[in-house]
Protein backbone atom coordinates (compact mmCIF):
# COMPACT_ATOMS: atom_id res chain seq x y z
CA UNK A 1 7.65 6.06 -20.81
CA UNK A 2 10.94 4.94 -21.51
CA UNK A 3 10.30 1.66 -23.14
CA UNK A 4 12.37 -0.90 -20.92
CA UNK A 5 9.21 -3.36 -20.91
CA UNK A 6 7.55 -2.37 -24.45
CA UNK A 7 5.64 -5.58 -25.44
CA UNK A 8 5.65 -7.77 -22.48
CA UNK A 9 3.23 -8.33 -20.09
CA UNK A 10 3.26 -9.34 -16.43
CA UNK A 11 1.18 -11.12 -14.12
CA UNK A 12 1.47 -9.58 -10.16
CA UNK A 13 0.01 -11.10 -7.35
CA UNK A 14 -0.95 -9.10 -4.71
CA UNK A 15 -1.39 -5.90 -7.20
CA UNK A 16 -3.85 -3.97 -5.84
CA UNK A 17 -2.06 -1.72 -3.02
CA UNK A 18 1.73 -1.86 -1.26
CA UNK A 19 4.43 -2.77 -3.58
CA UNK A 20 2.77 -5.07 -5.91
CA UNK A 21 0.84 -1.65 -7.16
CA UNK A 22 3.94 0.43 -6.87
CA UNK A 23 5.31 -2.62 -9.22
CA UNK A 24 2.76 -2.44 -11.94
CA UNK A 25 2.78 1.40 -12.09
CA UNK A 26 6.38 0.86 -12.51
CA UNK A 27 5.91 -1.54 -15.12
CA UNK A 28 3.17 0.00 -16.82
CA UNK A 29 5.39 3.31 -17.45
CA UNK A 30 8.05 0.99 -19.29
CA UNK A 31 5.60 -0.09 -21.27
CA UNK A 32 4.22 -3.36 -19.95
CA UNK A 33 1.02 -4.37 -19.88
CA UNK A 34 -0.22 -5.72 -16.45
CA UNK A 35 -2.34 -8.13 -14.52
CA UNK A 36 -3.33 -7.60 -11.18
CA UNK A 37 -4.22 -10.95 -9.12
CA UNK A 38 -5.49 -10.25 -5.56
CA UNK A 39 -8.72 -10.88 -3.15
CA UNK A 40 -10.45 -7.95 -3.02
CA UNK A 41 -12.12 -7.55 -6.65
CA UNK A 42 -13.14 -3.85 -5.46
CA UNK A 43 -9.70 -2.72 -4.86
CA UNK A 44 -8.39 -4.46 -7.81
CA UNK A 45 -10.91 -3.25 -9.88
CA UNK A 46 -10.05 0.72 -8.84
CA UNK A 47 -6.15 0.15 -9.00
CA UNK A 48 -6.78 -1.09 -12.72
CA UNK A 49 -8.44 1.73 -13.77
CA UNK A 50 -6.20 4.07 -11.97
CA UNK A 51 -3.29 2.29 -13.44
CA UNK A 52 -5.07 2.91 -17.32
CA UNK A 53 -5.26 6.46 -16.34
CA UNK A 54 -1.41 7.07 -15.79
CA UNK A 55 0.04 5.39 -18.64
CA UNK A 56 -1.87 3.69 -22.09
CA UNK A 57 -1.30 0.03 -21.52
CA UNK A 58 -3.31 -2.45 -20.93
CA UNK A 59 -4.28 -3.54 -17.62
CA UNK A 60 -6.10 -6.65 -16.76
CA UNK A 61 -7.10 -8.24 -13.27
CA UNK A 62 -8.59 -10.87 -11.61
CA UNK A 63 -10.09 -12.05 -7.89
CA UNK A 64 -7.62 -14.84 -6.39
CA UNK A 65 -7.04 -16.30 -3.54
CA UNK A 66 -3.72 -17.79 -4.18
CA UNK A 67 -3.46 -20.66 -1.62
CA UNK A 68 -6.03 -22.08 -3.70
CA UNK A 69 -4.85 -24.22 -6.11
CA UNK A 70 -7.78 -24.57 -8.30
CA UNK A 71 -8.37 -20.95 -8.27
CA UNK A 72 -4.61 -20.08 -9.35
CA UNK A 73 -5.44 -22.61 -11.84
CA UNK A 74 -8.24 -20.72 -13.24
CA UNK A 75 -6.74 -17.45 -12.58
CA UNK A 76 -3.55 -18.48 -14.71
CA UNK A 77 -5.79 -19.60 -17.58
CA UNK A 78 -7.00 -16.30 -17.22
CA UNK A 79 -4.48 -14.30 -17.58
CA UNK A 80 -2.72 -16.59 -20.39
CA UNK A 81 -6.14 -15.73 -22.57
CA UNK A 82 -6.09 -12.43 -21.95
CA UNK A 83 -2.07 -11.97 -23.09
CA UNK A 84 1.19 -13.93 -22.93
CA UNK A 85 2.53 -13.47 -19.78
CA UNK A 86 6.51 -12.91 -19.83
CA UNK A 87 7.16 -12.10 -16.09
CA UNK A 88 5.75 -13.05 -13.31
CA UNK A 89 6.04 -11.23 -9.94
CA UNK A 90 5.31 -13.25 -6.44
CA UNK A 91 4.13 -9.95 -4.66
CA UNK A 92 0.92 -11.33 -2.63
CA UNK A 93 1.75 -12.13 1.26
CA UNK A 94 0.56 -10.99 4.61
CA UNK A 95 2.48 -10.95 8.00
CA UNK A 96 1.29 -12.10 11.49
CA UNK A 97 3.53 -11.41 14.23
CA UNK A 98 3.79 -13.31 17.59
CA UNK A 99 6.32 -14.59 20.09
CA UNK A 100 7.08 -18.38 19.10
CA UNK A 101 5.02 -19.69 22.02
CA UNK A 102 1.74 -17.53 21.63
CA UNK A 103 1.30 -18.51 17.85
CA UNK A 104 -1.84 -20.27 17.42
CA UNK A 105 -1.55 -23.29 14.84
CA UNK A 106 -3.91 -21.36 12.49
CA UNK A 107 -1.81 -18.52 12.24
CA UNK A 108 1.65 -20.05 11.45
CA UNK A 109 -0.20 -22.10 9.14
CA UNK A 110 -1.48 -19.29 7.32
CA UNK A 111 1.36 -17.29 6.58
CA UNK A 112 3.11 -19.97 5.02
CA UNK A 113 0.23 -20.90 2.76
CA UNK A 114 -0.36 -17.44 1.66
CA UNK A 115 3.55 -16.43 1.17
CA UNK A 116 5.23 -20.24 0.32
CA UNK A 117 2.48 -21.87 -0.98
CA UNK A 118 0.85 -19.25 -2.89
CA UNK A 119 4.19 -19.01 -4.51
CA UNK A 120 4.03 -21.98 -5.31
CA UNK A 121 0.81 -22.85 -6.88
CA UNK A 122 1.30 -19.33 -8.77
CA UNK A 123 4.93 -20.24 -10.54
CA UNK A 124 4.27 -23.80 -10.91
CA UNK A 125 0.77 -23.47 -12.93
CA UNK A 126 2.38 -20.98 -14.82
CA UNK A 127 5.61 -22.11 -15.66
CA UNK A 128 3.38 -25.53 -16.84
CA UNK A 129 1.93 -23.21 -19.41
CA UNK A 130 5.69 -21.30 -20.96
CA UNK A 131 8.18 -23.34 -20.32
CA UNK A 132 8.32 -24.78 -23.58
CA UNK A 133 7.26 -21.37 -25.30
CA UNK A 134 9.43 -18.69 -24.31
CA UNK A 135 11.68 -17.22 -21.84
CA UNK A 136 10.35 -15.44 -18.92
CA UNK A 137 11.37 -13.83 -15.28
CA UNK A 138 9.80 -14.58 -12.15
CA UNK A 139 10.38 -12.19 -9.53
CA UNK A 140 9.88 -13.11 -5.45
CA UNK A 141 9.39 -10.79 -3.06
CA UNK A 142 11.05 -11.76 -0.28
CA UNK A 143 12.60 -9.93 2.55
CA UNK A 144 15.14 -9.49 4.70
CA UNK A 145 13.07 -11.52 7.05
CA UNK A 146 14.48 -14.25 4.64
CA UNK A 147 18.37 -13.66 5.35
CA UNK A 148 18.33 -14.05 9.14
CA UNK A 149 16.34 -14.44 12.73
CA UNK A 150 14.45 -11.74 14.49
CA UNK A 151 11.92 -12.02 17.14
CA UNK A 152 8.25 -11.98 17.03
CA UNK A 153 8.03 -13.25 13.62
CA UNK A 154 9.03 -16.33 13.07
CA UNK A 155 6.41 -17.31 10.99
CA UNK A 156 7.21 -14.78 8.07
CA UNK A 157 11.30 -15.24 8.50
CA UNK A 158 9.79 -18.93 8.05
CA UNK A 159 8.16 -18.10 5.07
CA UNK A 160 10.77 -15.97 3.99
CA UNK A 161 13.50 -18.05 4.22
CA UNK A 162 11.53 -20.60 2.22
CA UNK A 163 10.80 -18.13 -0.59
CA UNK A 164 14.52 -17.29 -0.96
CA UNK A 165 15.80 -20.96 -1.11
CA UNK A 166 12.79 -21.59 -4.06
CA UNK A 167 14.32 -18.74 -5.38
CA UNK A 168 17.80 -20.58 -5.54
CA UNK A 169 16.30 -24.15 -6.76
CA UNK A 170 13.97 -22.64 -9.45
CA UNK A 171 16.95 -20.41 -10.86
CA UNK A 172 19.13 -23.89 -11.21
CA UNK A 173 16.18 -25.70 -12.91
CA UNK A 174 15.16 -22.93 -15.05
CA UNK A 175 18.36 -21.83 -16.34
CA UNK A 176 18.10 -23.95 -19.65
CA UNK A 177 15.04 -22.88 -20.73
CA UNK A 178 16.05 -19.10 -20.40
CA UNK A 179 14.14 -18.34 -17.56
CA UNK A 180 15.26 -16.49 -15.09
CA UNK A 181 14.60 -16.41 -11.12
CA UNK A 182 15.55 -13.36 -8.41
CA UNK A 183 13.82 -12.27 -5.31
CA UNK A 184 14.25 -8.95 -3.68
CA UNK A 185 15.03 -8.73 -0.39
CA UNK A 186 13.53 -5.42 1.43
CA UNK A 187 13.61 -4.36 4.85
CA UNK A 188 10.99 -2.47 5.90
CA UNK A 189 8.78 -0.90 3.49
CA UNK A 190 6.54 1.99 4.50
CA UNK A 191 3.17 -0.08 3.86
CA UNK A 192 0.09 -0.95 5.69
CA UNK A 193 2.07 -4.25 6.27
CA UNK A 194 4.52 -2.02 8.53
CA UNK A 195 2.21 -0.51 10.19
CA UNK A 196 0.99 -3.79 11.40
CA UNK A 197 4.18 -4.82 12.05
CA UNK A 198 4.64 -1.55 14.38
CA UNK A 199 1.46 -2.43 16.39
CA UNK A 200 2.75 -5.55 16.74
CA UNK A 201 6.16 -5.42 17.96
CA UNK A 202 5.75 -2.19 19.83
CA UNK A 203 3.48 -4.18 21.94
CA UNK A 204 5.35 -7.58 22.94
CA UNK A 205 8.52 -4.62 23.52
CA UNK A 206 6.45 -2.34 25.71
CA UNK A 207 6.95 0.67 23.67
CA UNK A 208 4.62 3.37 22.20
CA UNK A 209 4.18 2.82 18.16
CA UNK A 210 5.69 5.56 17.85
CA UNK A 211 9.14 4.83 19.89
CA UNK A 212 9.94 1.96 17.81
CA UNK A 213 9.56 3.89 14.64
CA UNK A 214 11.71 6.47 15.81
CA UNK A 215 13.74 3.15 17.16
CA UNK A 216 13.48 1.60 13.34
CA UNK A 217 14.39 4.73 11.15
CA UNK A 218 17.74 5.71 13.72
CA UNK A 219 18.51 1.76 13.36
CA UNK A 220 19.51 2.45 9.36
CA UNK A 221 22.01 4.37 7.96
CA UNK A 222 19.32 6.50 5.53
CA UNK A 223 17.33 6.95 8.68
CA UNK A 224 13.98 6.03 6.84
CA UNK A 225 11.80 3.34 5.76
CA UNK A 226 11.71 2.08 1.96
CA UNK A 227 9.58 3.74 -0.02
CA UNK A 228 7.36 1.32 -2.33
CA UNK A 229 8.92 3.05 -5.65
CA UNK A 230 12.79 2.14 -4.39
CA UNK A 231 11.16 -1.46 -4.58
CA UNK A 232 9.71 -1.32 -7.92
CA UNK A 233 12.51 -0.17 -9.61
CA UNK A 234 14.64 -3.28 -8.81
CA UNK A 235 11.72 -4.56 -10.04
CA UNK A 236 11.98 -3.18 -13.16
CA UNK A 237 15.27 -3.74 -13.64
CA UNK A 238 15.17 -6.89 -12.95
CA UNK A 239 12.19 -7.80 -15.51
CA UNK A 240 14.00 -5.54 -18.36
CA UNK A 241 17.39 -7.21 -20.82
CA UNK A 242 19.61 -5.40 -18.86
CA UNK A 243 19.25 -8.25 -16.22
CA UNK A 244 19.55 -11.31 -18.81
CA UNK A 245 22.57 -12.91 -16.99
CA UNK A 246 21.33 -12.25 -13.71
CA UNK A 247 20.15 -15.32 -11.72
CA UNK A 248 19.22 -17.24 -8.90
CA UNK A 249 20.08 -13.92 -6.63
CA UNK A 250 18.42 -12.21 -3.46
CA UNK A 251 18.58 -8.60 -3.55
CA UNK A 252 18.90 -7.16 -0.13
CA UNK A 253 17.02 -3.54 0.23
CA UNK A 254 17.76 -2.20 3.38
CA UNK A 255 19.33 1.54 3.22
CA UNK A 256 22.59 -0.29 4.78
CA UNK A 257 20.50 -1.67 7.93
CA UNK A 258 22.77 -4.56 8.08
CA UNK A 259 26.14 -2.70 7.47
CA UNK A 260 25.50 -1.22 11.11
């Protein structure tokens, strides 16, 4: 433990697997305390514990759907009892890819309630709650889904695009009160959301799965996907003082995809 975080505590949606548990592990070895907001109670209950068993910090969690607003209510309440949370990292999101024309109503609509509106019932509820109390960082996790068009997703570039510009508005706002705003940016990160995203694409391009990962790692310079950890330590640094006049940016992680 090198102490980056000693003290502070963090809320994560979307904690319980993929980045947002690469994020608390992260956190957890700096010395934060953590807790873990997603659906499945199970999961969340056996990344907690296997979280407590790498590093002695607390870790707390809680079952959430966050595109419920009275839930995040509750949830936030929650997690204010159990400590003060100082950061806050907008982790939880799903993807659901389709051409434009084939996307059922129900699906658009559901991506942008789980990663637009769950951001924003999460921040809002708690920034009602510290705003007035004491500085804090909220950390999106965008993409680079939120920096320009591709195909077969427009739904999460959508969503992505939205989560980048609250990114921007919320960092203007929250300036005075000391509270800072970023969102990281990554391209693909090797989770079970990219393997969905695989299946998905490989099929409206008629290729195997395993073509357009080949396709996907020669596309980028480091010839790879991200690895969860590369995420988490922006993360970290982002959340720790050495960050304290950074603001209101989107941090593109993408092994130089878009240098090519």
């Amino acid at each position: 433990m090198s102490g980056r975080l000693v003290g502070k505590s963090a809320l994560i949606t979307g904690g319980s697997r993929g980045i947002g548990k690469a994020i608390a592990v992260a956190f957890c070895r700096e010395g934060c305390s953590v807790f873990l907001i997603g659906r499945d109670e199970k999961r969340l209950k056996e990344t907690a514990d296997e979280i407590s068993n790498i590093e002695e910090v607390d870790v707390g969690w809680y079952g959430c759907d966050v595109t419920k607003p009275e839930a995040v209510k509750n949830m936030v309440e929650a997690a204010e009892s159990w400590k003060p949370i100082d950061i806050l990292v907008n982790n939880a999101g799903i993807h659901k890819g389709a051409s434009f024309l084939d996307y059922s109503a129900e699906d658009f609509r559901e991506v942008l309630e789980t990663n637009v509106y769950g951001v924003f019932y999460v921040t809002q509820e708690l920034l009602k709650r510290i705003i007035k109390k004491r500085p804090a960082r909220v950390i999106n996790l965008a993409s680079t889904a939120g920096k320009w068009g591709s195909r077969n997703q427009s739904a999460y570039n959508a969503s992505k695009h939205a989560v980048v510009g609250l990114t921007r508005c919320l960092a203007l706002e929250l300036a005075p009160h000391n509270i800072l705003v970023n969102a990281i940016c990554p391209w693909v990160v090797d989770t079970d959301m990219a393997t969905d995203f695989v299946e998905t694409h490989a099929a409206a391009l008629g290729k195997t799965k395993t073509e357009l990962k080949d396709q996907m790692n020669a596309s980028v310079p480091l010839g790879r996907l991200i690895r969860v950890e590369e995420v988490a330590g922006l993360a970290v640094y982002l959340a720790s003082d050495e960050a304290s006049y950074i603001n209101g940016q989107s941090w593109t992680v993408d092994g130089g995809y878009t240098m090519v």
